[in-house]
PDB file of N, CA and C in Angstrom:
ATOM      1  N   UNK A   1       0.640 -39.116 -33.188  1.00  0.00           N
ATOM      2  CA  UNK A   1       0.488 -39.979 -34.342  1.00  0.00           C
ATOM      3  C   UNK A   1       1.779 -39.925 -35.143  1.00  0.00           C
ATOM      4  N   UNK A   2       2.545 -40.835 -35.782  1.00  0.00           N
ATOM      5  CA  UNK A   2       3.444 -41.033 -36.322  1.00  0.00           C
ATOM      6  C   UNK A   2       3.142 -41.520 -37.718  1.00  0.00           C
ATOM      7  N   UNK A   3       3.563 -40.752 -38.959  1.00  0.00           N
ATOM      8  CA  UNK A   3       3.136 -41.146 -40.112  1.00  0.00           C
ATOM      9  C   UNK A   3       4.416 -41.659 -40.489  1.00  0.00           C
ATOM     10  N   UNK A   4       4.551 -42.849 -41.854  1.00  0.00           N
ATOM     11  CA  UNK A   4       5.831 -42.941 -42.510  1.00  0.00           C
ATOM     12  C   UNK A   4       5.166 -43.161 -43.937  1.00  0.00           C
ATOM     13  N   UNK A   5       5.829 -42.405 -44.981  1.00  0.00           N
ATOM     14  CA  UNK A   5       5.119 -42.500 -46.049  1.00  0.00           C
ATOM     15  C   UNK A   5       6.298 -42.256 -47.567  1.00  0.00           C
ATOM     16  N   UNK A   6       6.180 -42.324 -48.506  1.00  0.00           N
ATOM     17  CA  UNK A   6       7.024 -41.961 -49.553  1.00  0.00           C
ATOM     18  C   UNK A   6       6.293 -41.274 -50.698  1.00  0.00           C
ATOM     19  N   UNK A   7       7.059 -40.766 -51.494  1.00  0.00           N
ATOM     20  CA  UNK A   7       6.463 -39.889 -52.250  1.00  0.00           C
ATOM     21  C   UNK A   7       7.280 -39.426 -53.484  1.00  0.00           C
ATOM     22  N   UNK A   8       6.780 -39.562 -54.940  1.00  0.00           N
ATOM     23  CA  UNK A   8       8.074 -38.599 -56.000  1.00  0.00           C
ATOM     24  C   UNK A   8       7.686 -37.208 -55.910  1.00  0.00           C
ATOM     25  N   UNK A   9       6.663 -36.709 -55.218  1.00  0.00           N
ATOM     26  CA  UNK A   9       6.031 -35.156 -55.321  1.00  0.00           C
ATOM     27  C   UNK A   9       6.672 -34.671 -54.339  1.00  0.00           C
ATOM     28  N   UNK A  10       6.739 -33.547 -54.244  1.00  0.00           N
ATOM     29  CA  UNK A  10       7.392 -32.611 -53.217  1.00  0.00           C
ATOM     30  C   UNK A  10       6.985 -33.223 -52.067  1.00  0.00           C
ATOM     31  N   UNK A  11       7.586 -32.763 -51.033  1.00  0.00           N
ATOM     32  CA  UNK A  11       7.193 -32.526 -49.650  1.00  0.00           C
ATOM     33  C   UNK A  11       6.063 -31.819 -49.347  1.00  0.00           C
ATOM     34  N   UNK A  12       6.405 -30.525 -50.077  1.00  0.00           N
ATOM     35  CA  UNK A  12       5.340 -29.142 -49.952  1.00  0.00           C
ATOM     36  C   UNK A  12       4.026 -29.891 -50.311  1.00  0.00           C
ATOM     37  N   UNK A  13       3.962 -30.122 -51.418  1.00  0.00           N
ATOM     38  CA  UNK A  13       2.924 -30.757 -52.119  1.00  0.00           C
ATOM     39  C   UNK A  13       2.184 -32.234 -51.461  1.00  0.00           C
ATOM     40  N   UNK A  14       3.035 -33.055 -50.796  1.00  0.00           N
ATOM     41  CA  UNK A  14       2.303 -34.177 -50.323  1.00  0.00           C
ATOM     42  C   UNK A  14       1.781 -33.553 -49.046  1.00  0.00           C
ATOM     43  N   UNK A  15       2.390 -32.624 -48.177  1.00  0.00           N
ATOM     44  CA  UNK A  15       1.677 -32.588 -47.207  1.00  0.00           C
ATOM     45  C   UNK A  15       0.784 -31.263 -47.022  1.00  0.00           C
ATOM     46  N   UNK A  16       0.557 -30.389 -48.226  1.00  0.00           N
ATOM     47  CA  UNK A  16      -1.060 -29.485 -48.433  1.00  0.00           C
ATOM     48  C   UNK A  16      -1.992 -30.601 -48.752  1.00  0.00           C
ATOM     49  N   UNK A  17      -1.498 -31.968 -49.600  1.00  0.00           N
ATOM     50  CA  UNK A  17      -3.073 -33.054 -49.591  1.00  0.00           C
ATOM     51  C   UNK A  17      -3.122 -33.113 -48.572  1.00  0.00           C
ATOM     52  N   UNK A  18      -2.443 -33.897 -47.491  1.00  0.00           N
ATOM     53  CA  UNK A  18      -2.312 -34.239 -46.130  1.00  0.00           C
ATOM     54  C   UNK A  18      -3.999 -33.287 -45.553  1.00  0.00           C
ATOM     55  N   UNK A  19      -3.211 -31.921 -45.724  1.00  0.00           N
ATOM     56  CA  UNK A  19      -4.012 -31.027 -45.429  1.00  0.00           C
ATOM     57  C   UNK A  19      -5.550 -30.557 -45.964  1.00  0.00           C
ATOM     58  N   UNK A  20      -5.620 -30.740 -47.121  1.00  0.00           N
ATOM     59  CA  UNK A  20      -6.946 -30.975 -47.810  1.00  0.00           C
ATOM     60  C   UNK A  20      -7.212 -31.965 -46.972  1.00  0.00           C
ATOM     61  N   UNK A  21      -6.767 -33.386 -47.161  1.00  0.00           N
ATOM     62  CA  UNK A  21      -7.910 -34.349 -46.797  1.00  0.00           C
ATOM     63  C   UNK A  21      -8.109 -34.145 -45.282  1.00  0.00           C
ATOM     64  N   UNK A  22      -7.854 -33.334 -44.777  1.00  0.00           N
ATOM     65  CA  UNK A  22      -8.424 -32.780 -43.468  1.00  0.00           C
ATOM     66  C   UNK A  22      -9.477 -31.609 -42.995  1.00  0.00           C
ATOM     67  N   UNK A  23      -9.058 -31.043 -43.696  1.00  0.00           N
ATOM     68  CA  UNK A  23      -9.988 -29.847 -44.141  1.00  0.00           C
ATOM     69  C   UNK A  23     -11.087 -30.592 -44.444  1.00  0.00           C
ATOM     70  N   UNK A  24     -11.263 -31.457 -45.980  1.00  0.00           N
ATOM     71  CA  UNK A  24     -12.043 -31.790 -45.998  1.00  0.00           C
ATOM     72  C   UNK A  24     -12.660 -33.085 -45.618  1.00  0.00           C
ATOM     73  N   UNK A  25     -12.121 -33.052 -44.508  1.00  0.00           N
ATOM     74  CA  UNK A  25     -12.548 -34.643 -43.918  1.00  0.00           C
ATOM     75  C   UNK A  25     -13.159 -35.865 -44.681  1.00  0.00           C
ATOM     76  N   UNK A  26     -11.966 -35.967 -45.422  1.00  0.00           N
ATOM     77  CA  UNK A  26     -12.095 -37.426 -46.296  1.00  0.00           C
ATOM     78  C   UNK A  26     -12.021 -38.226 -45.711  1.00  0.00           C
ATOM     79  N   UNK A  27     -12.433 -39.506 -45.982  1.00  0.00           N
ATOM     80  CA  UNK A  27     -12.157 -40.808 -45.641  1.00  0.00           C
ATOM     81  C   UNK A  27     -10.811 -41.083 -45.711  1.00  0.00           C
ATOM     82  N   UNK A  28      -9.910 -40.780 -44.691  1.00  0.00           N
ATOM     83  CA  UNK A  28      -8.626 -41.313 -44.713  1.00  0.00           C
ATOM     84  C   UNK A  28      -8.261 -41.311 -42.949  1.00  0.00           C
ATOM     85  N   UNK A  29      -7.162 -42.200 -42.733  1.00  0.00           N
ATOM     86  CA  UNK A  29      -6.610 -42.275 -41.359  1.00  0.00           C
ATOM     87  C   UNK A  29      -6.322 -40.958 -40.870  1.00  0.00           C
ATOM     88  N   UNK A  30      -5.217 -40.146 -41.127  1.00  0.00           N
ATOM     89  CA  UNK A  30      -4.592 -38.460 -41.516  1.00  0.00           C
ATOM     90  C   UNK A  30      -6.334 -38.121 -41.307  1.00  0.00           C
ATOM     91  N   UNK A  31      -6.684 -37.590 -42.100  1.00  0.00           N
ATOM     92  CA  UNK A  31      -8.612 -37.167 -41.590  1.00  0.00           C
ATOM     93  C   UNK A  31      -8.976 -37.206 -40.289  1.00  0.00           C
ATOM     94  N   UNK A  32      -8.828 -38.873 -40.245  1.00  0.00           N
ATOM     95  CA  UNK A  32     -10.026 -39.361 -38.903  1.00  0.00           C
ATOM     96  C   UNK A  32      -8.959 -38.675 -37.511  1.00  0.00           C
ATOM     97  N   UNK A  33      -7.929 -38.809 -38.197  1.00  0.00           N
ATOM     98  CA  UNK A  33      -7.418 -38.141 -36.758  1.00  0.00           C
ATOM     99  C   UNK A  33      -7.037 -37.026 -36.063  1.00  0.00           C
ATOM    100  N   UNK A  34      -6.531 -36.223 -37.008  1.00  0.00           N
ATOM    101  CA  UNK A  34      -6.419 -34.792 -36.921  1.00  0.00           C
ATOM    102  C   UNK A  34      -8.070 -34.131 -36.857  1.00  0.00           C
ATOM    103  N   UNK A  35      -9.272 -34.721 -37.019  1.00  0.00           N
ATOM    104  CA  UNK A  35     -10.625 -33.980 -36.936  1.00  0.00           C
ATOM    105  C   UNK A  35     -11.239 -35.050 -35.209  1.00  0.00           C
ATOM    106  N   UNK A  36     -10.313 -35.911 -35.109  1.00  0.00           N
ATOM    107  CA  UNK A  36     -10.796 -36.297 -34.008  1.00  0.00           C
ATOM    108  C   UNK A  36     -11.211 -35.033 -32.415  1.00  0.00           C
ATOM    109  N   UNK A  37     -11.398 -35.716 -31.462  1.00  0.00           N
ATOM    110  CA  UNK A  37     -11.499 -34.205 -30.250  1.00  0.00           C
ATOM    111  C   UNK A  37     -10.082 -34.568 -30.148  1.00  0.00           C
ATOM    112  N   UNK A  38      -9.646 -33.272 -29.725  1.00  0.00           N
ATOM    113  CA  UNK A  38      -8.412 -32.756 -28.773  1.00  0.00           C
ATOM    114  C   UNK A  38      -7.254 -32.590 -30.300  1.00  0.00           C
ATOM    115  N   UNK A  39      -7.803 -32.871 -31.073  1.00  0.00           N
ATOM    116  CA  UNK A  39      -6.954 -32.297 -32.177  1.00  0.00           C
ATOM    117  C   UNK A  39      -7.190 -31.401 -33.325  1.00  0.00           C
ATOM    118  N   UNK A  40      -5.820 -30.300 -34.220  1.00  0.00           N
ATOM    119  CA  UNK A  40      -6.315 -29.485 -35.222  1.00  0.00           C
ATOM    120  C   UNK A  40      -5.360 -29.889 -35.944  1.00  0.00           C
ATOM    121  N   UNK A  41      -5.842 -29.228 -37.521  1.00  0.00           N
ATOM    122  CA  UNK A  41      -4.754 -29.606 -38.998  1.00  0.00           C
ATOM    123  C   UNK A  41      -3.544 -28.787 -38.148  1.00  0.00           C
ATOM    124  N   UNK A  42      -3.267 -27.673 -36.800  1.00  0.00           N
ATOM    125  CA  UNK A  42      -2.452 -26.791 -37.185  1.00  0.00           C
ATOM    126  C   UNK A  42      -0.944 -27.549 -36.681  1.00  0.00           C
ATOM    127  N   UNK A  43      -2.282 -28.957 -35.614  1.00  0.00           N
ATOM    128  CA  UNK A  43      -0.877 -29.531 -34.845  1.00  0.00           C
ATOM    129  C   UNK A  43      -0.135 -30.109 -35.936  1.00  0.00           C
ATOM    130  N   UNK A  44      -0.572 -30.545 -36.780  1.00  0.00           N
ATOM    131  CA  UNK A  44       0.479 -31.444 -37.449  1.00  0.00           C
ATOM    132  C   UNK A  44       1.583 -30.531 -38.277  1.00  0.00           C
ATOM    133  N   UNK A  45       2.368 -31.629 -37.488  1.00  0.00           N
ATOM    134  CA  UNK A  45       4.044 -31.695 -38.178  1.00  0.00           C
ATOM    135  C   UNK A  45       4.653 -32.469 -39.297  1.00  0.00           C
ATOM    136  N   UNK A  46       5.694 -31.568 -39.991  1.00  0.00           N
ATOM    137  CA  UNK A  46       6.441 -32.740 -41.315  1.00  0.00           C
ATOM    138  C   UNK A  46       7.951 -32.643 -40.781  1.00  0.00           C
ATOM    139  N   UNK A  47       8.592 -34.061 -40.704  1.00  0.00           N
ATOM    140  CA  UNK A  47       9.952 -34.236 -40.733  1.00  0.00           C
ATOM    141  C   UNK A  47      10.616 -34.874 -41.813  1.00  0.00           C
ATOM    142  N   UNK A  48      11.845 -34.644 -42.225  1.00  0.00           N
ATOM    143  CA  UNK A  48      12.209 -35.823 -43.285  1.00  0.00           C
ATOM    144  C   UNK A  48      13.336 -36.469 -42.129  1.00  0.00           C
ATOM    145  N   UNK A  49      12.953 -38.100 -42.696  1.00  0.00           N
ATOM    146  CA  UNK A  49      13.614 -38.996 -41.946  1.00  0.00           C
ATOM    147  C   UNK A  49      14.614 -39.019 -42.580  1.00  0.00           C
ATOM    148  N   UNK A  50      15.105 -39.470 -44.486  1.00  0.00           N
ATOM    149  CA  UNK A  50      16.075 -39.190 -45.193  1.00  0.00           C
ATOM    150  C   UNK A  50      15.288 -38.974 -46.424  1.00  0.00           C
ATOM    151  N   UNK A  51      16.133 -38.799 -47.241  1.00  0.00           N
ATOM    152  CA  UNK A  51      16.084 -38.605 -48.438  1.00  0.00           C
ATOM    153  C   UNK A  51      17.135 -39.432 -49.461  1.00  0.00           C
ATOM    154  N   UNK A  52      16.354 -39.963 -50.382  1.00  0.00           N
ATOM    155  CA  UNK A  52      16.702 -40.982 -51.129  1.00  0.00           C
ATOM    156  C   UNK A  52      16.152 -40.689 -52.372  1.00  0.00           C
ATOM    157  N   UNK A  53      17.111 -40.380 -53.758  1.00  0.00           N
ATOM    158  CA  UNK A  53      17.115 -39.720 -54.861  1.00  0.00           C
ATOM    159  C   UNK A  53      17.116 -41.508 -55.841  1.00  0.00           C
ATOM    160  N   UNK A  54      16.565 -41.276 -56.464  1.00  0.00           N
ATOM    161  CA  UNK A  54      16.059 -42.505 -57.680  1.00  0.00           C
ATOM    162  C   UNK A  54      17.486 -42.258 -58.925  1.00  0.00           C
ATOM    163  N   UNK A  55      18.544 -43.349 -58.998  1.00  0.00           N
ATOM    164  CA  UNK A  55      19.323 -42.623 -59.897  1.00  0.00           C
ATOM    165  C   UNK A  55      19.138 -42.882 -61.158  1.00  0.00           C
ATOM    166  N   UNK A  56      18.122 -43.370 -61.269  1.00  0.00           N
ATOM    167  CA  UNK A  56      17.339 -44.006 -62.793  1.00  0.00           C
ATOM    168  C   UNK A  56      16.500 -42.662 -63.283  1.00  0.00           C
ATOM    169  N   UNK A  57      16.020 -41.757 -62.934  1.00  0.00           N
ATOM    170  CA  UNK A  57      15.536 -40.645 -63.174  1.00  0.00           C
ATOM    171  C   UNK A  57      17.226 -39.337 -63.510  1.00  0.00           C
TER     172      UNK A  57
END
């Protein structure tokens, strides 16, 4: 599964929700698939593709 997503919160932080909503098998895509068969929260992976700083902040 290939996610692409953005975020102003950490990394750390967007992907422990990631992880909640798996744990607790919320209604989300991330959920339905990592609780699907043949998969666990432990497979999933985080990469950064880039990083792009807001220079208005």
């Amino acid at each position: 599964m290939v996610y692409v997503g953005e975020t102003s919160r950490s990394l750390k932080e967007r992907a422990k929700e990631h992880e909640a909503d798996v744990r607790l098998r919320r209604d989300k895509p991330i959920s339905e698939h990592f609780n699907g068969a043949g998969h666990r929260v432990q497979d999933m992976g985080v990469s950064v593709l880039t990083q792009i700083r807001d220079s208005s902040h």
